[in-house]
C-alpha atoms as a PDB file:
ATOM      1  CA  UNK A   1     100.479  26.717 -37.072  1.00  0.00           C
ATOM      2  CA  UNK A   2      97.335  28.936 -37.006  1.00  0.00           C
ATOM      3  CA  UNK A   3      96.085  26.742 -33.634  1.00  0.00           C
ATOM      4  CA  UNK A   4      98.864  27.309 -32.247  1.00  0.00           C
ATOM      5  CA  UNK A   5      98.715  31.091 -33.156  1.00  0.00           C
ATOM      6  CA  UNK A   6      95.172  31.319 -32.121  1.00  0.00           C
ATOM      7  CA  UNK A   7      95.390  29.847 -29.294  1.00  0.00           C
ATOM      8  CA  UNK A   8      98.054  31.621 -27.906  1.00  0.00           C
ATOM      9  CA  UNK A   9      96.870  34.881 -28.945  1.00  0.00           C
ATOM     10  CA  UNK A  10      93.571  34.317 -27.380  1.00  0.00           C
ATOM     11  CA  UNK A  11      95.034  32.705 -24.202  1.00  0.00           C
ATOM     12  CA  UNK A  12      97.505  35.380 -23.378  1.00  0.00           C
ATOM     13  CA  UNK A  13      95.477  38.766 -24.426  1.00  0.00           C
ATOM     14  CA  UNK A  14      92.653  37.764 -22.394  1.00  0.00           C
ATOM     15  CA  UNK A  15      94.262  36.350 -19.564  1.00  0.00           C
ATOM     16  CA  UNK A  16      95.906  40.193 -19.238  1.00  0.00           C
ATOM     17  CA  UNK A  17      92.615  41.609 -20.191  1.00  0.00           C
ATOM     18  CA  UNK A  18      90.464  39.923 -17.330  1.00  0.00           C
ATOM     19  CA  UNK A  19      92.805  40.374 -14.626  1.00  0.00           C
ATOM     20  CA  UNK A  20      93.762  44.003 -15.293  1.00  0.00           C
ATOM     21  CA  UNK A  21      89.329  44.255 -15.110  1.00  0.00           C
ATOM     22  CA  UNK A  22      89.559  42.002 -11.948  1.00  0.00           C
ATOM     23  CA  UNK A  23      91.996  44.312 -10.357  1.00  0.00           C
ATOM     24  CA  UNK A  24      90.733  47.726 -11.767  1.00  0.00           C
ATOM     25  CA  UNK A  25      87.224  46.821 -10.016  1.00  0.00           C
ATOM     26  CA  UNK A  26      88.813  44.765  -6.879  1.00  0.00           C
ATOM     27  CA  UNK A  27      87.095  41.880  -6.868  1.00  0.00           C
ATOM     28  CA  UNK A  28      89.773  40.363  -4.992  1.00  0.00           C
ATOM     29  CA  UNK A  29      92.764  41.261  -3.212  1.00  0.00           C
ATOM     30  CA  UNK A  30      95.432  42.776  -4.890  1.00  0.00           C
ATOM     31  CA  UNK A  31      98.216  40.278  -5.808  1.00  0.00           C
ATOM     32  CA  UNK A  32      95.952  37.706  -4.715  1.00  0.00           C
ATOM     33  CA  UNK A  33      95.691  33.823  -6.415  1.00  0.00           C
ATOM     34  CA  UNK A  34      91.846  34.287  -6.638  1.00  0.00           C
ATOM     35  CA  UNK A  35      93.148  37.448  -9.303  1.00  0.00           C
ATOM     36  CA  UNK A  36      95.228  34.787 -11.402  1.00  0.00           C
ATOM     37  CA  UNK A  37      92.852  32.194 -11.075  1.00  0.00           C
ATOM     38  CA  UNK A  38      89.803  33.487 -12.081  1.00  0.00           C
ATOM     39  CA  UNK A  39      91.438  35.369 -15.069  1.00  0.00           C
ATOM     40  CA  UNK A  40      93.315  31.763 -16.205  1.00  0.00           C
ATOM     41  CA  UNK A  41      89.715  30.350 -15.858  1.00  0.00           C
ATOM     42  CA  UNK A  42      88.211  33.052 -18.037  1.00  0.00           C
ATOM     43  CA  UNK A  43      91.274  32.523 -20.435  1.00  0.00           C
ATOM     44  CA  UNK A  44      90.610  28.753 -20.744  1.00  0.00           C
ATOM     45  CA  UNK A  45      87.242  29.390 -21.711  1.00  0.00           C
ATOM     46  CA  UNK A  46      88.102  31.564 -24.210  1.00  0.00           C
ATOM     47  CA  UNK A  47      91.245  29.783 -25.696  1.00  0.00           C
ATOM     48  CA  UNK A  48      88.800  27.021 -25.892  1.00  0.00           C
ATOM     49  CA  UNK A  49      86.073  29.248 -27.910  1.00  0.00           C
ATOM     50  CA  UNK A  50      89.207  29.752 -30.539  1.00  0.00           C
ATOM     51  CA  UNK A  51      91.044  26.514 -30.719  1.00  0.00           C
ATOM     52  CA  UNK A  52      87.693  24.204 -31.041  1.00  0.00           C
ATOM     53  CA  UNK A  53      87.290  24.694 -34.557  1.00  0.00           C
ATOM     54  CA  UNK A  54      90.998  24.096 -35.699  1.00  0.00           C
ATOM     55  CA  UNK A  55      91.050  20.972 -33.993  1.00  0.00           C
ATOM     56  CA  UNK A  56      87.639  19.565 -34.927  1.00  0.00           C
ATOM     57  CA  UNK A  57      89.012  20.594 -38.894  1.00  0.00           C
ATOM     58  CA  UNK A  58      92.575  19.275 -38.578  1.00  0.00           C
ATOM     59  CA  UNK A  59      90.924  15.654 -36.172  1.00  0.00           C
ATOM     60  CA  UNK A  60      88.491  14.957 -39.749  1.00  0.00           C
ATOM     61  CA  UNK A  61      91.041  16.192 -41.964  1.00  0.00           C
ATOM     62  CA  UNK A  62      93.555  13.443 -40.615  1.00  0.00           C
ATOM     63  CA  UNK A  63      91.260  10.655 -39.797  1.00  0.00           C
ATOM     64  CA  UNK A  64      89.416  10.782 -43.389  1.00  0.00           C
ATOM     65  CA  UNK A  65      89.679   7.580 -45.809  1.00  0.00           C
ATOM     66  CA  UNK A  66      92.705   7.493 -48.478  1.00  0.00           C
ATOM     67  CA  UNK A  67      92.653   5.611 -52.163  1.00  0.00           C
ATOM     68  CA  UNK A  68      94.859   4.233 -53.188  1.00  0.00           C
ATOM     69  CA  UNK A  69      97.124   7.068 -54.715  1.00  0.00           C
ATOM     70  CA  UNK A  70      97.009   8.224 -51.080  1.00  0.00           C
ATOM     71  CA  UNK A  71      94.592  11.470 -51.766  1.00  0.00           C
ATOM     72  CA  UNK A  72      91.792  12.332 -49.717  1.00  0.00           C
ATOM     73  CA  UNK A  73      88.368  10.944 -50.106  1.00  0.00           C
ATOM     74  CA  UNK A  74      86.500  13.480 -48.483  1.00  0.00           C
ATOM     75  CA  UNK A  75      88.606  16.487 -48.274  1.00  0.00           C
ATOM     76  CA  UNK A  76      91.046  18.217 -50.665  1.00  0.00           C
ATOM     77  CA  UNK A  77      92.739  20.733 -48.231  1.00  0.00           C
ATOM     78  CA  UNK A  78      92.185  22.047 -45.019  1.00  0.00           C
ATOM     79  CA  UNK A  79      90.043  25.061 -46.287  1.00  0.00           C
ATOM     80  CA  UNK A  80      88.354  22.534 -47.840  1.00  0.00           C
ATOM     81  CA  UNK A  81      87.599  20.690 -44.588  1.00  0.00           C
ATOM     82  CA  UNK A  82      86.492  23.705 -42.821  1.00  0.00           C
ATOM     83  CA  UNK A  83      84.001  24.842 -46.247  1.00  0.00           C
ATOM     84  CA  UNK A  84      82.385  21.344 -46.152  1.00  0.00           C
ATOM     85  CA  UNK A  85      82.251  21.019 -42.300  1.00  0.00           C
ATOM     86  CA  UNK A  86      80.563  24.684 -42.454  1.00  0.00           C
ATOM     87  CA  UNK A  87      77.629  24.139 -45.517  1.00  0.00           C
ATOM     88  CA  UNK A  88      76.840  20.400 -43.677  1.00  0.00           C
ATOM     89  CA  UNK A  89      76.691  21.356 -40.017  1.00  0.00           C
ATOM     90  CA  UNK A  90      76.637  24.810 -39.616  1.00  0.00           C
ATOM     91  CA  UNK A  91      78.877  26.850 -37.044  1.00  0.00           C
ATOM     92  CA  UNK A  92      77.751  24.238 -34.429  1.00  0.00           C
ATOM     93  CA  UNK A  93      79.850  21.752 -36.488  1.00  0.00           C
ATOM     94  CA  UNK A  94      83.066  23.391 -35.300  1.00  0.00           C
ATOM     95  CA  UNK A  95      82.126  22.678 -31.914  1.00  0.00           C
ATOM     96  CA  UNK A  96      81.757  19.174 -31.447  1.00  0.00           C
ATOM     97  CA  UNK A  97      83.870  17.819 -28.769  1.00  0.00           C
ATOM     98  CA  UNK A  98      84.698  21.091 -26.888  1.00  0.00           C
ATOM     99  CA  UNK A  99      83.580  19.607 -23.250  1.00  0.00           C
ATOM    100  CA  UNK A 100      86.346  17.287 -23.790  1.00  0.00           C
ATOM    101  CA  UNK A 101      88.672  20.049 -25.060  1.00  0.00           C
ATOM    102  CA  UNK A 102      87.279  22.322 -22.103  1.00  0.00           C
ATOM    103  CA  UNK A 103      89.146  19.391 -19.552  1.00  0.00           C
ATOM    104  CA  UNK A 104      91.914  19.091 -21.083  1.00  0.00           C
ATOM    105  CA  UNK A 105      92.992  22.583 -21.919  1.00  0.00           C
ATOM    106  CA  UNK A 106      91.315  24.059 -19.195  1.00  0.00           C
ATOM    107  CA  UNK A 107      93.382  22.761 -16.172  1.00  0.00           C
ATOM    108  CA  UNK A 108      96.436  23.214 -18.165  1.00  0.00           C
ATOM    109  CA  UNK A 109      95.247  27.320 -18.724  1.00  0.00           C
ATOM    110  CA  UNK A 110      94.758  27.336 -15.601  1.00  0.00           C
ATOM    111  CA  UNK A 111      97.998  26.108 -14.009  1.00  0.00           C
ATOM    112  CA  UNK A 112     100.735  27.684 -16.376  1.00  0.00           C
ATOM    113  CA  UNK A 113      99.162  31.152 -16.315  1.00  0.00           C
ATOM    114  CA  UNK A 114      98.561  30.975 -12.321  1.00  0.00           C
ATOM    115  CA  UNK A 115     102.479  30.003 -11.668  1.00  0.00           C
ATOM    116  CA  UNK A 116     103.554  31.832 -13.985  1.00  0.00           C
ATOM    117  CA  UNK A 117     101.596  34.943 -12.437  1.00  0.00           C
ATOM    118  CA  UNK A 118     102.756  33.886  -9.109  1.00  0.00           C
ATOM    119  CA  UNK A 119     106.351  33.276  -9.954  1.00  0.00           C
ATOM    120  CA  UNK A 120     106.327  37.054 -11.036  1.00  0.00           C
ATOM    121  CA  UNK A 121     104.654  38.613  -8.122  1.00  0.00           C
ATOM    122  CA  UNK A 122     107.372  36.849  -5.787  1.00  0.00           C
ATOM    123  CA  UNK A 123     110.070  37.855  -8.125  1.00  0.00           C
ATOM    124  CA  UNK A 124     109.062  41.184  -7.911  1.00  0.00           C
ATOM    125  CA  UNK A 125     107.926  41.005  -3.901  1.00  0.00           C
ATOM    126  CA  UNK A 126     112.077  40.105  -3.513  1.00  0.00           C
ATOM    127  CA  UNK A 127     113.148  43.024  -6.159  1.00  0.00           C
ATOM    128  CA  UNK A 128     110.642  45.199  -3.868  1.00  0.00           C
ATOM    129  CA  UNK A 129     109.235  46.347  -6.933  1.00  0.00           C
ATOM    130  CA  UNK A 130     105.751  44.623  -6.003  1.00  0.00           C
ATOM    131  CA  UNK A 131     103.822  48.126  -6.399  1.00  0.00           C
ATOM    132  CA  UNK A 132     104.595  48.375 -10.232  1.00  0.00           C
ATOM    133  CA  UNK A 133     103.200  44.814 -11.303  1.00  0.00           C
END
């Protein structure tokens, strides 16, 4: 639940963050896709940044060994996994695999929040409301 919270959080705020600074400065055309693309791209990046961690915690927390009674053999809990991952590899330990999370998360950033931004700039276009988006 706190991926999923994280994640969200991070993808959303700065998606509306970078693209209100994209438009304030015009770096492209207003209402353009270059607006809602380069913000989603900035947004992956950054969702990526956040979720890393949780997954790389929750991928060893699943995929350690059992014994017999069915308890963990390497970690006790969650904060457990992240304490241990922490002291042994350092903050770099969180990171491992993020290229990988980068493509997979990154094209899927990319496309909701560009649609999404596009389906509300035509909505709007047809309301003739397009000045107040």
């Amino acid at each position: 639940m706190a991926r999923v919270t994280v994640g969200s959080a991070s993808q959303l705020t700065t998606f509306a963050a970078s693209k209100e600074y994209i438009e304030k400065y015009e770096m492209f055309p207003k209402h353009s896709w270059s607006n809602s693309i380069a913000s989603a791209l900035i947004s992956g990046c950054v969702t990526v940044f956040f979720m890393t961690p949780f997954d790389v915690v929750s991928t060893r927390f699943y995929n350690q060994g059992t014994d017999p009674g069915g308890k963990g053999l390497l970690y006790t809990n969650v904060a457990d996994c992240f304490v241990k991952i922490f002291k042994k590899e350092g903050i770099w330990g969180f990171y491992k695999g993020w290229g990988a999370h980068l493509f997979r998360l990154g094209p899927h950033t990319v496309l909701s929040l560009v649609f999404w931004n596009q389906l509300r700039v035509t909505y709007k276009r047809l309301q003739g409301t397009l000045d107040t988006v």
